[in-house]
C-alpha atoms as a PDB file:
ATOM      1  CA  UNK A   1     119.024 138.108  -3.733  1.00  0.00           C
ATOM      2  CA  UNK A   2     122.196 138.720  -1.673  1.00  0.00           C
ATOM      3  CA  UNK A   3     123.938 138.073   1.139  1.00  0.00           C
ATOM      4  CA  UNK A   4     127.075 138.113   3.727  1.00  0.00           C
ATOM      5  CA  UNK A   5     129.100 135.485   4.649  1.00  0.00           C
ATOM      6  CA  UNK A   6     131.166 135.608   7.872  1.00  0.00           C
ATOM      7  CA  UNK A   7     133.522 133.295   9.919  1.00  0.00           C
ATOM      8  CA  UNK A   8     134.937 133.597  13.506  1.00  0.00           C
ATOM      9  CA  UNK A   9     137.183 131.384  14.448  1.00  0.00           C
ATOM     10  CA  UNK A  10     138.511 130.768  18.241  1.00  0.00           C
ATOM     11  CA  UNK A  11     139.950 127.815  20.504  1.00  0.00           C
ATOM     12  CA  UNK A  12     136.903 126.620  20.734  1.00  0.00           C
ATOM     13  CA  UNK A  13     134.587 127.195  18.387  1.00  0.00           C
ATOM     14  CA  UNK A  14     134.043 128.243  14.446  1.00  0.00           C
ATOM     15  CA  UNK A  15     130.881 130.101  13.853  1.00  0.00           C
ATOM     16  CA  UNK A  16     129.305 130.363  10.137  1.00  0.00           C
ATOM     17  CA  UNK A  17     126.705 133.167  10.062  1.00  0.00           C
ATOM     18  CA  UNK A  18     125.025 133.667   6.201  1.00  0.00           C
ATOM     19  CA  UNK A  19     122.696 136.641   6.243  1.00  0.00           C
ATOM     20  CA  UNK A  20     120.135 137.350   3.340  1.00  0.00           C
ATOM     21  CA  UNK A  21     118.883 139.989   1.855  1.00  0.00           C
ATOM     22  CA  UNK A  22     114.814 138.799   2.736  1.00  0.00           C
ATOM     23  CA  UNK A  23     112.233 138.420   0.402  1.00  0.00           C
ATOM     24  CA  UNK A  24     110.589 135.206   2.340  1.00  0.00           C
ATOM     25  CA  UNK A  25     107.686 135.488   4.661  1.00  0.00           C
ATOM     26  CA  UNK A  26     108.976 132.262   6.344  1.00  0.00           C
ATOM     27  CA  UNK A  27     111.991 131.487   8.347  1.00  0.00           C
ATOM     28  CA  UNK A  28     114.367 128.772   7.500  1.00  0.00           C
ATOM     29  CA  UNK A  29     113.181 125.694   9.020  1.00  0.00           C
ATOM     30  CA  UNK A  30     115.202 121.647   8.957  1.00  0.00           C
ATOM     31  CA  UNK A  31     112.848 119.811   6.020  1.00  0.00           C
ATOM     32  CA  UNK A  32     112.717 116.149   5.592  1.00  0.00           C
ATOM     33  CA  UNK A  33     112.851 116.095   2.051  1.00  0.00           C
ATOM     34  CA  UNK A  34     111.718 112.601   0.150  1.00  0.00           C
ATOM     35  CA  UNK A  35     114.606 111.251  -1.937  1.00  0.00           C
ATOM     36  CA  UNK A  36     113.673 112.545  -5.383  1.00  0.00           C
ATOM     37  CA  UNK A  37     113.399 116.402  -3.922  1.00  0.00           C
ATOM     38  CA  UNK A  38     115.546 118.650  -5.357  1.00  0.00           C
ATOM     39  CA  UNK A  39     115.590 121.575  -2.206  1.00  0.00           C
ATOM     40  CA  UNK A  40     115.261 121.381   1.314  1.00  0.00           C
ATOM     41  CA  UNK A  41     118.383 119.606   2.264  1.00  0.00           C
ATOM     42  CA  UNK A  42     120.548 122.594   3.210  1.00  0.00           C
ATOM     43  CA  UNK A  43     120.215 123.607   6.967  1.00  0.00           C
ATOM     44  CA  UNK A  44     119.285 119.507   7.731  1.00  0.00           C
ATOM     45  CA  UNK A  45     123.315 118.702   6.635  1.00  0.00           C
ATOM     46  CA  UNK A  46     124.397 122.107   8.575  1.00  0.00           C
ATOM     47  CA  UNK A  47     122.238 120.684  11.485  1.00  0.00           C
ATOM     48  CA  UNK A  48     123.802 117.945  11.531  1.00  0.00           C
ATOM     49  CA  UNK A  49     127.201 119.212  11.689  1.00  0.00           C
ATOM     50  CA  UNK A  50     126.634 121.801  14.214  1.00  0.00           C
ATOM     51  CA  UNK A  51     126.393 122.232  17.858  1.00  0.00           C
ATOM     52  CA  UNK A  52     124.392 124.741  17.613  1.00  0.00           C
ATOM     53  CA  UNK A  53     122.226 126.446  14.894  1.00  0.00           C
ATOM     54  CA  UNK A  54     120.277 129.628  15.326  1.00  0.00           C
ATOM     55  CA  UNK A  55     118.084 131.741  12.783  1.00  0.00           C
ATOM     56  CA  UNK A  56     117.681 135.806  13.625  1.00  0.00           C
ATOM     57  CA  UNK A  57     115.376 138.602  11.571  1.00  0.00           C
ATOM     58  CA  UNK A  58     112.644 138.384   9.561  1.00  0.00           C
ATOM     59  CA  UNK A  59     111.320 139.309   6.019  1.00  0.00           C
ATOM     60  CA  UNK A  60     113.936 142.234   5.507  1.00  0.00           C
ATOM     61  CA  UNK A  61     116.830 139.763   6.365  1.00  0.00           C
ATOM     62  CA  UNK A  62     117.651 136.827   8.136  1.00  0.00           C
ATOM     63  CA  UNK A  63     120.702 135.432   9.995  1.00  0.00           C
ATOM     64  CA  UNK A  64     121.532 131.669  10.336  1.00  0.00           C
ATOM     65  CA  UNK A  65     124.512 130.724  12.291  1.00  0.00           C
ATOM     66  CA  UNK A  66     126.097 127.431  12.838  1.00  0.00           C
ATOM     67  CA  UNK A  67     128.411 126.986  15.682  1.00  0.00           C
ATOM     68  CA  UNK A  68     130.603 124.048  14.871  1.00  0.00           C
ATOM     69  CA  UNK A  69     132.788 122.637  17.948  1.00  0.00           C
ATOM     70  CA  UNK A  70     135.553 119.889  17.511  1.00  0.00           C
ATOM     71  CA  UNK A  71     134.222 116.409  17.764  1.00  0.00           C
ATOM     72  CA  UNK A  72     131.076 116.982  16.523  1.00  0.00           C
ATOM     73  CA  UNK A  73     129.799 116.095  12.988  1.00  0.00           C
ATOM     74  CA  UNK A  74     130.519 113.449  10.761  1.00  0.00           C
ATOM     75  CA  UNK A  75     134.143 112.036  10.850  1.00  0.00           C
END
């Protein structure tokens, strides 16, 4: 699998985006792992973080972007 990275940065606002290369039939979703899971923890921590999280494309390649404002998140 692969995938692109990229980071704007304004004023603002700093937007993550990580695009994939597909492969899934299923779209990233927040889990609720139990405590001895070993996946399914990534996008809840991002979630958290963010102001704003939204998922783009399908099973030839997906987009997830996390718009991260100041103030917000875990200090």
């Amino acid at each position: 699998m692969t995938f692109h990275v990229s980071v704007a940065v304004s004023a603002a606002v700093v937007s993550i985006s990580v695009t994939d290369s597909g492969g899934t039939k299923t779209a990233p979703i927040v889990e609720h792992p139990g405590a001895d899971d070993i996946h399914g923890r990534g996008l809840a921590m991002v979630a958290a973080l963010a102001h704003h999280v939204e998922t783009r494309g399908d099973r030839h390649g997906r987009t997830v972007t996390a718009h991260l404002t100041p103030g917000r998140g875990v200090s």
